[in-house]
N, C-alpha and C. Protein backbone atom coordinates (compact mmCIF):
# COMPACT_ATOMS: atom_id res chain seq x y z
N UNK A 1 0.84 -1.19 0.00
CA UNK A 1 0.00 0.00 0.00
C UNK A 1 0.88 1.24 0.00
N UNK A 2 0.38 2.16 -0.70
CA UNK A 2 1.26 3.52 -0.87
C UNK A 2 0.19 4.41 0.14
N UNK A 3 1.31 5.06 1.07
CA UNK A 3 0.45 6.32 1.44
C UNK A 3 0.44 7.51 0.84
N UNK A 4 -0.78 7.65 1.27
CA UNK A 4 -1.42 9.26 0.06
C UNK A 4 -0.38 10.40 1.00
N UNK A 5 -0.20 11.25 0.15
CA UNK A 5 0.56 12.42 1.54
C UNK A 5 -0.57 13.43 2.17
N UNK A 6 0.36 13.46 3.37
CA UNK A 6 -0.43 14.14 4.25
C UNK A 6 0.03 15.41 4.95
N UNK A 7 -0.50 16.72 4.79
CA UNK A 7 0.06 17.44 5.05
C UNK A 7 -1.16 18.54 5.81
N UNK A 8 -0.36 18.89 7.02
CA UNK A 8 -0.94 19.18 8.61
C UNK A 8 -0.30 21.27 8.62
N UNK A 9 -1.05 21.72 8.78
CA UNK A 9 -0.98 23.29 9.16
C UNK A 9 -1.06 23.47 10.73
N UNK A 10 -0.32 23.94 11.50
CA UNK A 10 -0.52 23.44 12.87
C UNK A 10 0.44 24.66 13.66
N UNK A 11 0.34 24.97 14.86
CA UNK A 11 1.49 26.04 15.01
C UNK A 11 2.18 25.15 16.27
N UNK A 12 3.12 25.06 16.98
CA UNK A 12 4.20 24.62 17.92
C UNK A 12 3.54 23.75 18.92
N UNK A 13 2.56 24.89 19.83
CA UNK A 13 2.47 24.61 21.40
C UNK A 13 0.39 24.00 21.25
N UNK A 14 0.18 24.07 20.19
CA UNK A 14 -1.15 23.66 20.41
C UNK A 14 -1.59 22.24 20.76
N UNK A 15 -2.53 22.31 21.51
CA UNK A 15 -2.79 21.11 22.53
C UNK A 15 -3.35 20.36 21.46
N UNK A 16 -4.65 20.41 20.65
CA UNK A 16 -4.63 19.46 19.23
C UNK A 16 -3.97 19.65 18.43
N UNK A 17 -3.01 20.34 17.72
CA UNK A 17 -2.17 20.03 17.43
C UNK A 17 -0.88 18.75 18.15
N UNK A 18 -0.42 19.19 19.29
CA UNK A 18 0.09 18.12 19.66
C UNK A 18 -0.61 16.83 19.68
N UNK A 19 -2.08 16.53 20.17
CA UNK A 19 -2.90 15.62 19.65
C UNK A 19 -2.48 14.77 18.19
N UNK A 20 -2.70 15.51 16.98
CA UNK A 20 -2.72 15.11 16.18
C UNK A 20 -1.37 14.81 15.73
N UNK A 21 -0.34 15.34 16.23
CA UNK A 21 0.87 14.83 15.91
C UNK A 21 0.76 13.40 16.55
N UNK A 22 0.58 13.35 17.56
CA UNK A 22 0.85 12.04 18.65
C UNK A 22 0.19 11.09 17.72
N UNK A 23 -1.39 11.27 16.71
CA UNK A 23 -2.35 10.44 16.52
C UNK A 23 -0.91 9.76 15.25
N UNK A 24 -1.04 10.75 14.36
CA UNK A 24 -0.28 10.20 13.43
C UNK A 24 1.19 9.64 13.42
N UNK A 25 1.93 9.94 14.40
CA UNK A 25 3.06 9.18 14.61
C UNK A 25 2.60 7.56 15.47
N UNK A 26 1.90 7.54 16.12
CA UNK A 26 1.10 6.01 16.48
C UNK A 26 0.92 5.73 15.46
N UNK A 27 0.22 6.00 14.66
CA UNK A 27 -0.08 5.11 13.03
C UNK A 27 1.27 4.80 12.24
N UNK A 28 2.36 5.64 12.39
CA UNK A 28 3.83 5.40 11.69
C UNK A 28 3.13 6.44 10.37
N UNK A 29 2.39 7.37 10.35
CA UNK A 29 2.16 8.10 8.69
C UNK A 29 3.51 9.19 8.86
N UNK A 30 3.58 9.28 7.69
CA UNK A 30 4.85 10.64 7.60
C UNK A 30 3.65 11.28 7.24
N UNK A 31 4.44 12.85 7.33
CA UNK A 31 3.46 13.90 7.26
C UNK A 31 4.54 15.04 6.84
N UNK A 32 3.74 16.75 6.40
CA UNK A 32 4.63 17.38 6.10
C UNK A 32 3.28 18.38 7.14
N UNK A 33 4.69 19.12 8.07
CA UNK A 33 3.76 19.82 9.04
C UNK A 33 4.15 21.15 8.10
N UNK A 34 3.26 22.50 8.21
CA UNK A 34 3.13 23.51 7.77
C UNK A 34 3.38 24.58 9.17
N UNK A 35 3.96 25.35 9.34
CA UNK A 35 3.74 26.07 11.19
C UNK A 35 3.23 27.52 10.27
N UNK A 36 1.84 27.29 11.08
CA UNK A 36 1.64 29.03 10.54
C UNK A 36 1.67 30.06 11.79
N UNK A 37 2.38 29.49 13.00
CA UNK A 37 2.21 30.37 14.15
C UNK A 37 2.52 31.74 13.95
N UNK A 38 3.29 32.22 13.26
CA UNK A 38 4.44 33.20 13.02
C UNK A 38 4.07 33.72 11.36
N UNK A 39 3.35 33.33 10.65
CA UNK A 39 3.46 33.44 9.32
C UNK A 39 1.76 33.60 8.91
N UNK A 40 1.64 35.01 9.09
CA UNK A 40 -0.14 35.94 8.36
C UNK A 40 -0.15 34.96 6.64
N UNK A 41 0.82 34.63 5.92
CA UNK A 41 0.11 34.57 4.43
C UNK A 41 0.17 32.85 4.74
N UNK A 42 0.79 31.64 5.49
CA UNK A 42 0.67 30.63 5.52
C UNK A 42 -0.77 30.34 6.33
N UNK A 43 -1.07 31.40 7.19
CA UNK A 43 -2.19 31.26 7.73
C UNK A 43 -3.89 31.28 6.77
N UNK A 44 -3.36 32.48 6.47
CA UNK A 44 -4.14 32.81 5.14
C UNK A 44 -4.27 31.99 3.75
N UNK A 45 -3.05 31.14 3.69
CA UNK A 45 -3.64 29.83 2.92
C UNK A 45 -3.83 28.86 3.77
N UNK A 46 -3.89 28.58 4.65
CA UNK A 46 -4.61 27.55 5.16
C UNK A 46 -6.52 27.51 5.24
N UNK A 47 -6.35 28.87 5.59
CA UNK A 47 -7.98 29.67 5.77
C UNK A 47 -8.55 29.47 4.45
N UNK A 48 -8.42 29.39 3.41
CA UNK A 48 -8.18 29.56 2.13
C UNK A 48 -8.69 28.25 1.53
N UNK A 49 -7.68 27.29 1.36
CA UNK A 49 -7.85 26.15 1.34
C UNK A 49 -8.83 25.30 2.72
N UNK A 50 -8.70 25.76 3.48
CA UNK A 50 -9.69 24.39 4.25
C UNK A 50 -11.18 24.98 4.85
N UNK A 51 -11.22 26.06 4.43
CA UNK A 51 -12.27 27.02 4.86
C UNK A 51 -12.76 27.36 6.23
N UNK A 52 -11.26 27.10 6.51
CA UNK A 52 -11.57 27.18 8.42
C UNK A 52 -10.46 27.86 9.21
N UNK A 53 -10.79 28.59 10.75
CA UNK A 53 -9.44 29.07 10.85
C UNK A 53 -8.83 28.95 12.51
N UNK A 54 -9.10 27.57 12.31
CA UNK A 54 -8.60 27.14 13.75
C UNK A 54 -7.34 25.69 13.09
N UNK A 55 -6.17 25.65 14.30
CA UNK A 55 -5.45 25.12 14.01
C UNK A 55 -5.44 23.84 14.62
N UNK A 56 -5.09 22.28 14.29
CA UNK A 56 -4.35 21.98 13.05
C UNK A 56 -5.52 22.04 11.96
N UNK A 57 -5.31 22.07 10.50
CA UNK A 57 -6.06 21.43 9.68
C UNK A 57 -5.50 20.53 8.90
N UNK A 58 -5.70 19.28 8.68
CA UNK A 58 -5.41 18.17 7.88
C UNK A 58 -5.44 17.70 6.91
N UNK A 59 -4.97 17.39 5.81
CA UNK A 59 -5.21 17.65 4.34
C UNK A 59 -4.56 16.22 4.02
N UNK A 60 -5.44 14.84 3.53
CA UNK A 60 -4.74 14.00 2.99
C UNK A 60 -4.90 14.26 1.19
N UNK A 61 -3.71 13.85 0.47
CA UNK A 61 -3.90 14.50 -1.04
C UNK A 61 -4.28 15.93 -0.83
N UNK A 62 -4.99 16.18 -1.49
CA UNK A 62 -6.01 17.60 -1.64
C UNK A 62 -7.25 17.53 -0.87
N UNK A 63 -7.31 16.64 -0.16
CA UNK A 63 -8.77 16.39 0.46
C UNK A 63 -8.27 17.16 2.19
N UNK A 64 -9.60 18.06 2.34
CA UNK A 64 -9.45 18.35 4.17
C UNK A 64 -10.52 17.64 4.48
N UNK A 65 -9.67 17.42 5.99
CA UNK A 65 -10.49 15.83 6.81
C UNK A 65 -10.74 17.09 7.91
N UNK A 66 -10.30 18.45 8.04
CA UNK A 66 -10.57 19.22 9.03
C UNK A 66 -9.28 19.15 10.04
N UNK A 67 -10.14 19.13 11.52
CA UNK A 67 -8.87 19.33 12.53
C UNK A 67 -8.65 17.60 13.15
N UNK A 68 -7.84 17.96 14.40
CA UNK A 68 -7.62 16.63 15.25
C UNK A 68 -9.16 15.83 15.60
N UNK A 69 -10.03 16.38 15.88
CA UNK A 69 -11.02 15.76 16.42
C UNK A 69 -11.97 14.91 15.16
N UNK A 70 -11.73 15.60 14.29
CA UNK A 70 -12.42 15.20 12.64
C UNK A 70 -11.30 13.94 12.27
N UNK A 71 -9.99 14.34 12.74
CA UNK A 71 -9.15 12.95 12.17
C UNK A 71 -9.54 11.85 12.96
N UNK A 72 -9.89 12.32 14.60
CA UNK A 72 -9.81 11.30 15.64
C UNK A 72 -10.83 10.46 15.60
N UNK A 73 -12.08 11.33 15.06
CA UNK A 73 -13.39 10.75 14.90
C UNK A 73 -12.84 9.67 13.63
N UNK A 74 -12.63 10.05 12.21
CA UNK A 74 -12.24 8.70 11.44
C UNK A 74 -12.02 7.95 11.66
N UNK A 75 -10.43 7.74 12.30
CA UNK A 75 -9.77 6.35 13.15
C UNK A 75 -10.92 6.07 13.60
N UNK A 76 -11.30 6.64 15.08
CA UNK A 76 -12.69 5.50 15.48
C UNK A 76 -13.25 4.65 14.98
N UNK A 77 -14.06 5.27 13.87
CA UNK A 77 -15.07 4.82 12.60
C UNK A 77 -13.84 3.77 11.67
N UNK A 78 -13.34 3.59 12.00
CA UNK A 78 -12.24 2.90 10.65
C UNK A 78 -12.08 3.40 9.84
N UNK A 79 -12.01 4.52 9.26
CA UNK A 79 -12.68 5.18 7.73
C UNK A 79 -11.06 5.60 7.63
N UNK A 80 -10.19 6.32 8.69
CA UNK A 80 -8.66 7.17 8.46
C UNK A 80 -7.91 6.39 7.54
N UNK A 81 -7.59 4.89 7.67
CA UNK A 81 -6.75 4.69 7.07
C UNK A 81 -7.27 4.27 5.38
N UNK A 82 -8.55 4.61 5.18
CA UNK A 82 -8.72 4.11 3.97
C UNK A 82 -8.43 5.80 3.10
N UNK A 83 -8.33 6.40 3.57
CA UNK A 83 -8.17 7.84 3.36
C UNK A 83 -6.72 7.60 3.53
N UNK A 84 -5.87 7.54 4.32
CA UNK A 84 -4.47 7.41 4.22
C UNK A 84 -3.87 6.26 3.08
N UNK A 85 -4.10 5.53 3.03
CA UNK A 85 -3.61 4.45 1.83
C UNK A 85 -4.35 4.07 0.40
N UNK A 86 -3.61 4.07 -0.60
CA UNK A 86 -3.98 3.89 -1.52
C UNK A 86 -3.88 2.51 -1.63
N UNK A 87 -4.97 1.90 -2.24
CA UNK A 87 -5.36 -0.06 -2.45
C UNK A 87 -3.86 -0.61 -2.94
């Protein structure tokens, strides 16, 4: 199975953020984190692209799954890793 990439907008000290780091390093996914703590136009594409403006937001491929609690809810449901791996 190939994983789809996954790439996380998130700033340092945030409590879901740290969440969602923790979720996805338990699974073993690589990821490409984005930090918009410090950075108005990375923020502003995040807002942009995921139509939301609370941090982390999660993006497998081009698809937003939203924040930690939207990823956390998947896993539950089984649904994350079919979204993370390609057949």
């Amino acid at each position: 199975m190939t994983q789809r990439p996954v790439r996380m907008y998130a700033t340092l000290f945030c409590p879901y953020c740290l969440r969602a780091r923790m979720l996805l390093k338990r699974k073993g996914i690589k990821y490409e984190e984005i930090s918009v703590g410090n950075d108005a136009e990375l923020w502003a594409e995040m807002e942009r692209l995921s139509q939301r403006d609370t941090v982390p937001q999660i993006f497998i491929g081009d698809l937003s799954i939203g924040g930690y609690d939207d990823m956390a809810a998947l896993d539950r449901a089984g649904k994350l890793d079919a979204l993370l791996f390609e057949p």
